[in-house]
Protein backbone atom coordinates (compact mmCIF):
# COMPACT_ATOMS: atom_id res chain seq x y z
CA UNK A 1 -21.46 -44.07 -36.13
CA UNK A 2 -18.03 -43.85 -34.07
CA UNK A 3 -16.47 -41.89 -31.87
CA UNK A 4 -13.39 -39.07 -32.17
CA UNK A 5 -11.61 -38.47 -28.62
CA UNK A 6 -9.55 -35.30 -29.24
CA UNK A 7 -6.64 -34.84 -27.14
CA UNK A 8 -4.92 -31.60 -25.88
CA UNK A 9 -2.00 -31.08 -28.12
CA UNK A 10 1.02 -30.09 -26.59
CA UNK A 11 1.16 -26.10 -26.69
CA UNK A 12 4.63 -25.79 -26.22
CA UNK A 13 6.88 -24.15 -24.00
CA UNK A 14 7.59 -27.62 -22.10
CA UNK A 15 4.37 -27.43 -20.06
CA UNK A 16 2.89 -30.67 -18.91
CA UNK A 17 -0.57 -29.15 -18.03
CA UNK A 18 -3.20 -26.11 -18.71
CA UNK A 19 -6.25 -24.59 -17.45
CA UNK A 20 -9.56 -24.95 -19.28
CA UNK A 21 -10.71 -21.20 -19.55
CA UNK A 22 -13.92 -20.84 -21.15
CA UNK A 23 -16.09 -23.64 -23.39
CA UNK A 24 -17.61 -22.72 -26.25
CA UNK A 25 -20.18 -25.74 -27.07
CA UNK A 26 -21.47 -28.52 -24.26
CA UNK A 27 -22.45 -31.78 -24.67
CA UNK A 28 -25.46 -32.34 -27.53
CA UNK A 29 -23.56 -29.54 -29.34
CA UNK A 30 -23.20 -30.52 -33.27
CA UNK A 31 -19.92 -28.97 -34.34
CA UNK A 32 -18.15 -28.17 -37.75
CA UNK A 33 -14.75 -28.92 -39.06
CA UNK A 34 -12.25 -26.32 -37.24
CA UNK A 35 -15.24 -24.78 -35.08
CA UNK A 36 -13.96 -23.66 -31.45
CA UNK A 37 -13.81 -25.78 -28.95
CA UNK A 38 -12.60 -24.47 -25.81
CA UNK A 39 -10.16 -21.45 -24.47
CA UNK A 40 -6.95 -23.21 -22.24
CA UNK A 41 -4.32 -21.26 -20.47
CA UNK A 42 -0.79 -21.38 -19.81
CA UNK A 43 1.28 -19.43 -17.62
CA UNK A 44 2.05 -17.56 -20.72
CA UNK A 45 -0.79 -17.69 -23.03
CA UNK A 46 -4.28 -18.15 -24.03
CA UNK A 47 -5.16 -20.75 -26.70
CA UNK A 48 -8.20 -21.78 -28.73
CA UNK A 49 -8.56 -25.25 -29.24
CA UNK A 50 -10.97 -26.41 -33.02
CA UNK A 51 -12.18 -29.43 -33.85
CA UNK A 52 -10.75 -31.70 -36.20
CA UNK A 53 -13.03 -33.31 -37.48
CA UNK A 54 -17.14 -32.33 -37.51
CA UNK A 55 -19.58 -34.14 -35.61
CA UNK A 56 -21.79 -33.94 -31.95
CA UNK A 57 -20.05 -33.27 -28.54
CA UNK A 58 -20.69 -36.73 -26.55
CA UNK A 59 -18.44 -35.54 -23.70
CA UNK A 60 -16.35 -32.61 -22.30
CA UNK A 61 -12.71 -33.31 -19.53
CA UNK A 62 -14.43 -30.79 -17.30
CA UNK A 63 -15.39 -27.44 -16.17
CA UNK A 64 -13.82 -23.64 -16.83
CA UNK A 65 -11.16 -23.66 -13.99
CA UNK A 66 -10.17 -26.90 -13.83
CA UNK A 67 -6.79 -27.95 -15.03
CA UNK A 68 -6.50 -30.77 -17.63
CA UNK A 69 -3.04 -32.66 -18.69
CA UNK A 70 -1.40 -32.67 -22.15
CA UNK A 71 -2.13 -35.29 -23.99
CA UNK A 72 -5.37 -36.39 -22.11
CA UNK A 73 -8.53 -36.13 -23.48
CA UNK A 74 -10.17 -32.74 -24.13
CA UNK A 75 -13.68 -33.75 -25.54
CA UNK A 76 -15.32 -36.68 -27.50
CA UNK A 77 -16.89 -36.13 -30.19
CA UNK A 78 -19.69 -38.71 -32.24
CA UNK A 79 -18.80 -39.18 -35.92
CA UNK A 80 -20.01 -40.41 -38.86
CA UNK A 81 -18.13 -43.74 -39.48
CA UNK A 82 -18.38 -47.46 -37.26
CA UNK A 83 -14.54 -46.93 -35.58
CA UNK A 84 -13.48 -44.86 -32.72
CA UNK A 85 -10.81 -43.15 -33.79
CA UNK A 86 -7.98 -40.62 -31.12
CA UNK A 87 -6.89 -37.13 -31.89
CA UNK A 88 -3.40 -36.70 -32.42
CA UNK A 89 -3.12 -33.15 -33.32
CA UNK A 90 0.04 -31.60 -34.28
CA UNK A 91 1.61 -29.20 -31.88
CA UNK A 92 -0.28 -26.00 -31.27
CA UNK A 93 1.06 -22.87 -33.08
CA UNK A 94 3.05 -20.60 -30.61
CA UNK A 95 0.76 -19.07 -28.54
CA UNK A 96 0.10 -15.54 -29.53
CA UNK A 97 -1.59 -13.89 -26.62
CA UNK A 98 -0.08 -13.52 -22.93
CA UNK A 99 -2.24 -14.19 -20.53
CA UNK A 100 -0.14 -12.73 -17.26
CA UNK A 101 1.72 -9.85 -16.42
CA UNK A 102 5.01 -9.95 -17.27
CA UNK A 103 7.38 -13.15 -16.08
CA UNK A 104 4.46 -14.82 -14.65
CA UNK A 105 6.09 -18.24 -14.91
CA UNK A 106 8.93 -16.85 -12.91
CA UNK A 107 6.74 -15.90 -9.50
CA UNK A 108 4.21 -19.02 -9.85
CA UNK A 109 6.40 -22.63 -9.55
CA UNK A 110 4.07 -24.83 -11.47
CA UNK A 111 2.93 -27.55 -9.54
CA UNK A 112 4.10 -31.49 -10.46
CA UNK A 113 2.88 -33.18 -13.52
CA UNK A 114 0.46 -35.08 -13.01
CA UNK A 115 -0.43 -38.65 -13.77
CA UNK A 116 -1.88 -38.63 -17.32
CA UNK A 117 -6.23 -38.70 -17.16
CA UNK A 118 -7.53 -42.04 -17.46
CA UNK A 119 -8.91 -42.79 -20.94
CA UNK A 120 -12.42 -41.12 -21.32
CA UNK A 121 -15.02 -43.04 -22.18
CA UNK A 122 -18.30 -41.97 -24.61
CA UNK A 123 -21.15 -40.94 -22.85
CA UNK A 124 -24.32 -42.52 -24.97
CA UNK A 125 -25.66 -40.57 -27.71
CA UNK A 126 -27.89 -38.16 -26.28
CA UNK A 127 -31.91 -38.29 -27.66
CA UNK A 128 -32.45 -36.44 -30.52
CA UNK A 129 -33.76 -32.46 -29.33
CA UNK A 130 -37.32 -31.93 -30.27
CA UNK A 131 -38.35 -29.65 -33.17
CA UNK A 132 -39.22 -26.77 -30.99
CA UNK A 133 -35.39 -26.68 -29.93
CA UNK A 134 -32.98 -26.60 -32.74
CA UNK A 135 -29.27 -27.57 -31.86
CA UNK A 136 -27.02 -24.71 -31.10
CA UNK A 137 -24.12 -24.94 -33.63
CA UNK A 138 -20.45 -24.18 -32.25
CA UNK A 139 -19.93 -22.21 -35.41
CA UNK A 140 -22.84 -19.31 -33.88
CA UNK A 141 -20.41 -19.39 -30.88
CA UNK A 142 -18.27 -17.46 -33.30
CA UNK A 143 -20.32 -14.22 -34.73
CA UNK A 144 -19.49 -12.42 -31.67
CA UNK A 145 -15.93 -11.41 -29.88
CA UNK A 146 -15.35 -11.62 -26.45
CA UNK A 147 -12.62 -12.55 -24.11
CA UNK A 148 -13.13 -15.97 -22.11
CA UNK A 149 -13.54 -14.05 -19.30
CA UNK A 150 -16.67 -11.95 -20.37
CA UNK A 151 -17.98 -14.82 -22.49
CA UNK A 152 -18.18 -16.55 -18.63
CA UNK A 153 -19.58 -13.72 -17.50
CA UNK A 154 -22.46 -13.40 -19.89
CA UNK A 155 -22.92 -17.37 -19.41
CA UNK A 156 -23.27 -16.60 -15.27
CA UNK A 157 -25.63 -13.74 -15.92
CA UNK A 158 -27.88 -15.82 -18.45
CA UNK A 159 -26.48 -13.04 -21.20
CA UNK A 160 -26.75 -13.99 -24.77
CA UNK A 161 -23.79 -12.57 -26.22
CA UNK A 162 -25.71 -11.21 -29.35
CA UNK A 163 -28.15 -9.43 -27.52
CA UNK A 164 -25.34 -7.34 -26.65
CA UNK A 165 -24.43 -3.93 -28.11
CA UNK A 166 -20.66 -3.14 -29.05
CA UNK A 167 -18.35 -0.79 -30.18
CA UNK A 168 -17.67 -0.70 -33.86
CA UNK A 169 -15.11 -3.46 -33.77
CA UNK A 170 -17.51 -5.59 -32.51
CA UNK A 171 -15.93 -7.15 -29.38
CA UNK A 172 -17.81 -7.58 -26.26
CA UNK A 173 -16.49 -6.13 -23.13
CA UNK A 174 -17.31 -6.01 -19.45
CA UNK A 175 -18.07 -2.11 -20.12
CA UNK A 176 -20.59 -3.61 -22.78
CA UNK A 177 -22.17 -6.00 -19.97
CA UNK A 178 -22.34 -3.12 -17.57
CA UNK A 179 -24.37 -1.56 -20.12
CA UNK A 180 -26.87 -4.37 -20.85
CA UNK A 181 -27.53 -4.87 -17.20
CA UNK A 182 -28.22 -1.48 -16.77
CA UNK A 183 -30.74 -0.85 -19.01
CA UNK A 184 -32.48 -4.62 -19.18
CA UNK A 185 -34.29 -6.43 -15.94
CA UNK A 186 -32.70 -9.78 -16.66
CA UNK A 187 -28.80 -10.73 -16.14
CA UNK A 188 -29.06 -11.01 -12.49
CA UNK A 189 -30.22 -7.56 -11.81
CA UNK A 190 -33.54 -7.19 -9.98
CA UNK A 191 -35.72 -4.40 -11.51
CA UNK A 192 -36.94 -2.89 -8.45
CA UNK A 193 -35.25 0.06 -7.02
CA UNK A 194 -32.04 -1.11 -9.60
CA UNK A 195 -30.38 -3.43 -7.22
CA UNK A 196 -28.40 -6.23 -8.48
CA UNK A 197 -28.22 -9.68 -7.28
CA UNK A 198 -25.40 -11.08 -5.43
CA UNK A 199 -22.85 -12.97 -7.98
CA UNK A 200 -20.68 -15.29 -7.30
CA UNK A 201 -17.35 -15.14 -10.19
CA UNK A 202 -14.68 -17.59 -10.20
CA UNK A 203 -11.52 -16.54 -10.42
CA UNK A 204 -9.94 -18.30 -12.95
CA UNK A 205 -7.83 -17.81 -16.54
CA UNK A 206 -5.51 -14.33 -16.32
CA UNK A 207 -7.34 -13.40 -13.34
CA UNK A 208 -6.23 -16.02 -11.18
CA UNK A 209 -2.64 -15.95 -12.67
CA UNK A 210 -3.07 -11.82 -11.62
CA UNK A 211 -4.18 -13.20 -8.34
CA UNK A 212 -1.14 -15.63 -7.92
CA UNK A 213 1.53 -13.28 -9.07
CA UNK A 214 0.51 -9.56 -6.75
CA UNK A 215 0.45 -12.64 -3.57
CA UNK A 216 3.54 -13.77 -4.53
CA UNK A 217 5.17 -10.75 -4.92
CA UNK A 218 3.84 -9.03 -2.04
CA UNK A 219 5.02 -11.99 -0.20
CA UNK A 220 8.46 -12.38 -1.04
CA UNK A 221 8.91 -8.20 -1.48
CA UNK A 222 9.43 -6.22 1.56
CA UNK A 223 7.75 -3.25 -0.48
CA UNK A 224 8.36 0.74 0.32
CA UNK A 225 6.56 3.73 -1.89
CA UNK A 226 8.23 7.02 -2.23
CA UNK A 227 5.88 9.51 -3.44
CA UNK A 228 6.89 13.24 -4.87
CA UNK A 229 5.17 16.06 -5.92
CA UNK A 230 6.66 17.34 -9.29
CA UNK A 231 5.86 20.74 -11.38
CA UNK A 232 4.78 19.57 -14.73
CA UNK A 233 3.75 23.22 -16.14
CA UNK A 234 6.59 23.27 -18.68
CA UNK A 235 6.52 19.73 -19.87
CA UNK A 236 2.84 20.17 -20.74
CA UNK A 237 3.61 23.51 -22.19
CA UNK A 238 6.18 21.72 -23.85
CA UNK A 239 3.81 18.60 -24.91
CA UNK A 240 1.59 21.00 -26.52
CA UNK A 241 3.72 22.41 -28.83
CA UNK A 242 5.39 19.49 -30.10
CA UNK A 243 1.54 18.08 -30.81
CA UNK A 244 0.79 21.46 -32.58
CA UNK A 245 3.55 21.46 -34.90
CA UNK A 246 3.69 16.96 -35.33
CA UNK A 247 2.58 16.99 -38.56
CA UNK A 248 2.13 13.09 -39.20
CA UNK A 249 3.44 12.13 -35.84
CA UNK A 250 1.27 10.45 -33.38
CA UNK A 251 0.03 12.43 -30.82
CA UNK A 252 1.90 12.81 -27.72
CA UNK A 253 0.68 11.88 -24.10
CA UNK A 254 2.68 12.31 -20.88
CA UNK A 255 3.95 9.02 -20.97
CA UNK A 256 6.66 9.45 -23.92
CA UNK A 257 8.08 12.54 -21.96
CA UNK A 258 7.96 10.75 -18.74
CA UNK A 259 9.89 7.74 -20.32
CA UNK A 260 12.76 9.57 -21.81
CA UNK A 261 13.28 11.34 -18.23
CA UNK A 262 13.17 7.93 -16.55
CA UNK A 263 16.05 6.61 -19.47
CA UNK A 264 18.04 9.43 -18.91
CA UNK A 265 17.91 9.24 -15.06
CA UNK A 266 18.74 5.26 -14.96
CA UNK A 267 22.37 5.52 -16.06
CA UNK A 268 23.15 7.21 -12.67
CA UNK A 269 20.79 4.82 -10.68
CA UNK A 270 21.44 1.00 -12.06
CA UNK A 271 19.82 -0.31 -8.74
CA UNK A 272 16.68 1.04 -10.01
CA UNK A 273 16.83 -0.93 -13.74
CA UNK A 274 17.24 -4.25 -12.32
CA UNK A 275 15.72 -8.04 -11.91
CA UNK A 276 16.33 -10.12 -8.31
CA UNK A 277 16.66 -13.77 -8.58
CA UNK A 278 16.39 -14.26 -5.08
CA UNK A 279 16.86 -18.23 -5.30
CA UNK A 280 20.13 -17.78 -6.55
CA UNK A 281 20.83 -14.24 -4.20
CA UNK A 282 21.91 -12.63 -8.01
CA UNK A 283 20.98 -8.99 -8.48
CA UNK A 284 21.07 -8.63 -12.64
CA UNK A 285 21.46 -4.57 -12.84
CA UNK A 286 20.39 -4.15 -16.44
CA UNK A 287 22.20 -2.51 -19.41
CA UNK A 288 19.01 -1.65 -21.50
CA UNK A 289 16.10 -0.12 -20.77
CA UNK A 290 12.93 -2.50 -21.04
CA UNK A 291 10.32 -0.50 -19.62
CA UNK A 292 6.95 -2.67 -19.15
CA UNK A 293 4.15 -0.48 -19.42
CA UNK A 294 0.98 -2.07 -17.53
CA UNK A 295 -2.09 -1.97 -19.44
CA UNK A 296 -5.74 -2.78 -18.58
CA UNK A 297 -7.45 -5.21 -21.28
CA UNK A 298 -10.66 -6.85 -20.78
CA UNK A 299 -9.30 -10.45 -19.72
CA UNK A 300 -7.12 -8.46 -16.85
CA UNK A 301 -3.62 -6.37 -16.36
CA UNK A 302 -0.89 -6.86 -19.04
CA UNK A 303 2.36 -5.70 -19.20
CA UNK A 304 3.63 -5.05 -22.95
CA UNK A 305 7.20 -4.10 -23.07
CA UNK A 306 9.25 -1.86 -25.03
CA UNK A 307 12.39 -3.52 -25.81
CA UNK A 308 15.98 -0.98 -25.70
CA UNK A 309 13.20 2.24 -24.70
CA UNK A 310 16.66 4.06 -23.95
CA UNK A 311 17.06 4.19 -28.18
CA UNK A 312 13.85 5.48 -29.14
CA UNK A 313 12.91 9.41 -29.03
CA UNK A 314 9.66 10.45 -27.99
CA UNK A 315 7.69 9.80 -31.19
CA UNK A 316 9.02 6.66 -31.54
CA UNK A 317 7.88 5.75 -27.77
CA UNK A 318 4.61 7.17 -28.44
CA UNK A 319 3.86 4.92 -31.69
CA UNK A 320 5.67 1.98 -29.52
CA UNK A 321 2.85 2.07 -26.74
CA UNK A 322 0.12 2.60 -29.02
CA UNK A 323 1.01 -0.78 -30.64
CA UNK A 324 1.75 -1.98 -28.15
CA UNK A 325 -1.59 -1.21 -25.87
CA UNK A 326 -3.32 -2.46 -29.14
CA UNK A 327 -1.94 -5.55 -29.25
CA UNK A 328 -2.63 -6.26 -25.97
CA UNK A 329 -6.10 -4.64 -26.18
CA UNK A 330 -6.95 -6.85 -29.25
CA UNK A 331 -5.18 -10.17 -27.63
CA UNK A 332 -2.60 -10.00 -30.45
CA UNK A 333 0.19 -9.30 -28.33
CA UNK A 334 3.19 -12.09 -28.96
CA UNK A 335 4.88 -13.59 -25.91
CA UNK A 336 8.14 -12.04 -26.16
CA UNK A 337 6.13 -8.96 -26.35
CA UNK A 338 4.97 -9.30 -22.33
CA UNK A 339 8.39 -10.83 -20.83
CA UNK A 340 11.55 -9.72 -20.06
CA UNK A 341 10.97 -5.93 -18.79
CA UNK A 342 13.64 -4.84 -16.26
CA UNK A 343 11.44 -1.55 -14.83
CA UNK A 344 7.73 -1.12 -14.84
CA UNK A 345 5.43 1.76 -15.20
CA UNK A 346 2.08 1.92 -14.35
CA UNK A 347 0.20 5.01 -14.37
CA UNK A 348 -4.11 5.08 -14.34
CA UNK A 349 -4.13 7.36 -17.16
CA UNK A 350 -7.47 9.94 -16.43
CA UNK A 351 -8.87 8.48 -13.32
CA UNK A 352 -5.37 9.47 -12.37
CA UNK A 353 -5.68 9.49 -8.83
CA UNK A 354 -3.72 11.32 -5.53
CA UNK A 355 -0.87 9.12 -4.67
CA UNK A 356 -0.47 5.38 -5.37
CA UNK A 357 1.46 2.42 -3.68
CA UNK A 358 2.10 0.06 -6.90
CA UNK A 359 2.73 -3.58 -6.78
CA UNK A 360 6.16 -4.52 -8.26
CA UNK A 361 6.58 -6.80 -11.14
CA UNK A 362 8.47 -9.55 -10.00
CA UNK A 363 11.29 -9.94 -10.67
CA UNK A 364 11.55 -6.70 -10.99
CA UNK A 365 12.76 -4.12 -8.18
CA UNK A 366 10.85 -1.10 -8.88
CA UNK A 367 8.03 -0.14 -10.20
CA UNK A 368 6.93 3.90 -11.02
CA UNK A 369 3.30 5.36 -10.95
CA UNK A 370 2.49 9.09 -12.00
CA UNK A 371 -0.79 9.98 -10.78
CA UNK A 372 -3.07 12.94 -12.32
CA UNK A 373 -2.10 16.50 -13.31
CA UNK A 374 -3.92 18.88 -11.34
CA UNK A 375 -3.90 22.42 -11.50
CA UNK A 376 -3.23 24.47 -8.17
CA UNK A 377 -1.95 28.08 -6.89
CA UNK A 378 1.21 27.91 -5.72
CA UNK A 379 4.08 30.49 -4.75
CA UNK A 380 6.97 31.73 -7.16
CA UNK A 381 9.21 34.52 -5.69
CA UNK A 382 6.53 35.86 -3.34
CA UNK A 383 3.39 35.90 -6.16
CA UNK A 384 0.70 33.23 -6.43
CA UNK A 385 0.43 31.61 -9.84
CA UNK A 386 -1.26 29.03 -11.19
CA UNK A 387 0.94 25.55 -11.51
CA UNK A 388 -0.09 22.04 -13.25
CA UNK A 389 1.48 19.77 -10.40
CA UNK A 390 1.67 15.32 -10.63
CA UNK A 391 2.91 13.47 -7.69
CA UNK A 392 4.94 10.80 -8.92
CA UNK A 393 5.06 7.55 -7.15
CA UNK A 394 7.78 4.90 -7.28
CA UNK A 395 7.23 0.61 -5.17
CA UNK A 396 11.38 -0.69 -4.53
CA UNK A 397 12.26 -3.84 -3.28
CA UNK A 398 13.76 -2.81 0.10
CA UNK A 399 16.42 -5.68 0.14
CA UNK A 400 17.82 -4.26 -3.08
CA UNK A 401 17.14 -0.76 -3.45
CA UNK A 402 17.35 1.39 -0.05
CA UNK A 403 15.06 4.72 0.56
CA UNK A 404 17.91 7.21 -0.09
CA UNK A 405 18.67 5.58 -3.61
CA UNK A 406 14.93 5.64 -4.45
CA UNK A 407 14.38 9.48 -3.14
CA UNK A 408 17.75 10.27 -5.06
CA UNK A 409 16.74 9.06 -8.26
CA UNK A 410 13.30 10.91 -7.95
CA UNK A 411 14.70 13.80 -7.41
CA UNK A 412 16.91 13.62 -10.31
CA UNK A 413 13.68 12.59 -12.20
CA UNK A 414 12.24 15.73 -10.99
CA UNK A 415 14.47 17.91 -11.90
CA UNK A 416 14.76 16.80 -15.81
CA UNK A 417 10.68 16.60 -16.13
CA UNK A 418 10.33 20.17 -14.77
CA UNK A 419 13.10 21.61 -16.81
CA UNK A 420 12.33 19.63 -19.89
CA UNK A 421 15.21 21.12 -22.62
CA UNK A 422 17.46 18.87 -20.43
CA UNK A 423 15.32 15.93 -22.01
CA UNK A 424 16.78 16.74 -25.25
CA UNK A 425 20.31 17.26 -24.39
CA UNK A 426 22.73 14.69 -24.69
């Protein structure tokens, strides 16, 4: 027998380190050809790392969290053969999942390289598992879908993964968990009275890059919300008649509409459609319109952004952010497809909400939130009617934008959304 000592390739991008995420086999594990490993991070993206080569884990670099160099040792595996032989994988594929909201690399500095990991050394082959307790193969690791971050979950609950009911597509979420727990006495819940146990999650993967980035940026952003209440009656009444008559279109939400205001409002307000390097005390007021639109996915917030929104019309933004929210959804999102947005919006879509105070997306200056439709009486030429009213939030960057540019370009917001012909006018 001999040993294989796989080492982390590099994943590109010139980083010199990454965080172990999730593992998906532990030592005594017997693993196949091209079985997976172990989930690492970047400040861009989240990677799977496969075997090479088959054979049974002798030793792991360390726990989910920790952060591991490239080109030290990731695991150690026993193989059939009398030589130890070293991994020299080829570079990793570019990654295709971001793992932060948008220009994460930009708000976190990455700390110095460090010295490369001292050469790992086999543990001794492990005694052979008794009949009653067959080895767990990596390759079972693989019948169910789950983000790192839920797959650690499960693990701190004591959840096997396939116990666990899912949508049609089959991937686990933290909706799925919620629904386990609730209906099974095990998982950390106590079954009396339907109190749940105190637990203890580490922050680490996207959530701790999440983390990192809102400190950040509240740190270094003296922050101000502007918040205005805006008739939406016509644009809905509008919305609904451009759904009814769509044909193969996709469906329209809100969003579209609210998009195609915001591009036509920008033009007059370039302070608001801009990125602050504040190192170099350079205020880039953008051209284009690359709106990031924030999503919630299962691993965390992502910000997908539609490149040159200012050239699409409304259908074409609506199929735009339903790929988009897909591919973030589904963790097939490309890196260029969460970097480089130069205005956020963020809205909570049905749990909607009063007001909100959003975080901006550093670099970023600005960052918009609608909140929910209601609908309320309200006064028109002396006579109470019935209105559908949306405040309409916007976060700027008080050293670049100032509270009368902000409550200007509302305004002018306001006024195309609730006379929406105007949004079709050149």
């Amino acid at each position: 027998m001999g040993t294989y000592s796989f080492k982390l390739p590099d994943i590109g991008e010139g980083i010199a380190e990454a965080e172990i995420v999730a593992w998906h086999v532990a030592v005594g594990d017997v693993v196949e050809e091209d079985a997976p490993l172990a989930d690492v991070m970047t400040d861009k993206a989240t990677v799977e790392m496969t075997s090479p080569v088959a054979g049974t884990v002798v030793k792991i670099a360390g726990e989910a969290g920790e952060m591991i160099a490239i080109g030290s040792i990731l695991a150690v595996l026993e193989i059939e053969g009398g030589e130890e032989a070293t991994g020299e994988p080829a570079p990793a594929p570019t990654p295709a999942v971001a793992t932060a909201p948008n220009e994460a690399a930009q708000v976190v500095k990455p700390d110095p390289v460090p010295e490369p990991a001292a050469e790992v050394k086999p543990e001794p082959k492990p005694e052979p598992k008794p009949e009653s307790a067959p080895v767990v193969k990596a390759e079972e690791h693989k019948r169910v879908l789950a983000s790192p971050a839920v797959r650690q979950r499960a693990k701190d609950l004591g959840i096997d993964l396939a116990d666990v009911k899912t949508a049609e597509d089959g991937r686990v979420r933290h909706s799925d968990l919620d629904a386990f727990l609730s209906y099974n006495s095990g998982g950390g819940y106590r079954p009396a009275g339907g109190k749940r146990a105190d637990e203890q999650v580490k922050v680490i993967g996207l959530r701790r890059r999440i983390a990192e980035n809102m400190a950040a940026s509240k740190r270094a952003i003296p922050h101000f919300t502007y918040v205005e209440e805006i008739d939406v009656t016509k644009l809905e009444a509008l919305r609904a008649d451009l759904n009814a008559t769509r044909g193969a279109k996709p469906k329209l939400t809100m969003l579209p509409l609210l998009i195609t205001a915001i591009c036509k409002t920008l033009p007059d307000f370039p302070m608001i459609n801009a990125r602050y390097d504040d190192e170099a005390g350079i205020v880039t007021r953008s051209g284009s319109v690359h709106l990031g639109i924030a999503a919630q996915t299962d691993a965390g917030l992502m910000v997908p952004v539609i490149r040159d929104a200012q050239d699409r019309n409304v259908w074409q933004l609506a199929s735009e952010i339903g790929r988009l929210a897909d591919a973030a959804r589904t963790g097939k999102a490309r890196s260029e497809e969460l970097s480089g947005s130069t205005l956020t919006i963020t809205s909570l879509g049905p749990l909607g909400g009063i007001a909100t105070t959003p975080v901006i997306n550093r670099p970023e200056v600005a960052i918009i939130g609608p909140n929910k439709v209601v609908e309320r009486p309200v006064f028109r030429d002396g006579v109470v009617v019935a209105a559908k009213l949306m405040n309409l939030s916007i976060s700027c960057d008080h050293r670049v934008v100032d509270g009368w540019d902000a409550a200007s370009f509302v305004q002018a917001l306001k006024r195309l959304i609730e006379t929406p012909a105007l949004l079709f006018v050149d």
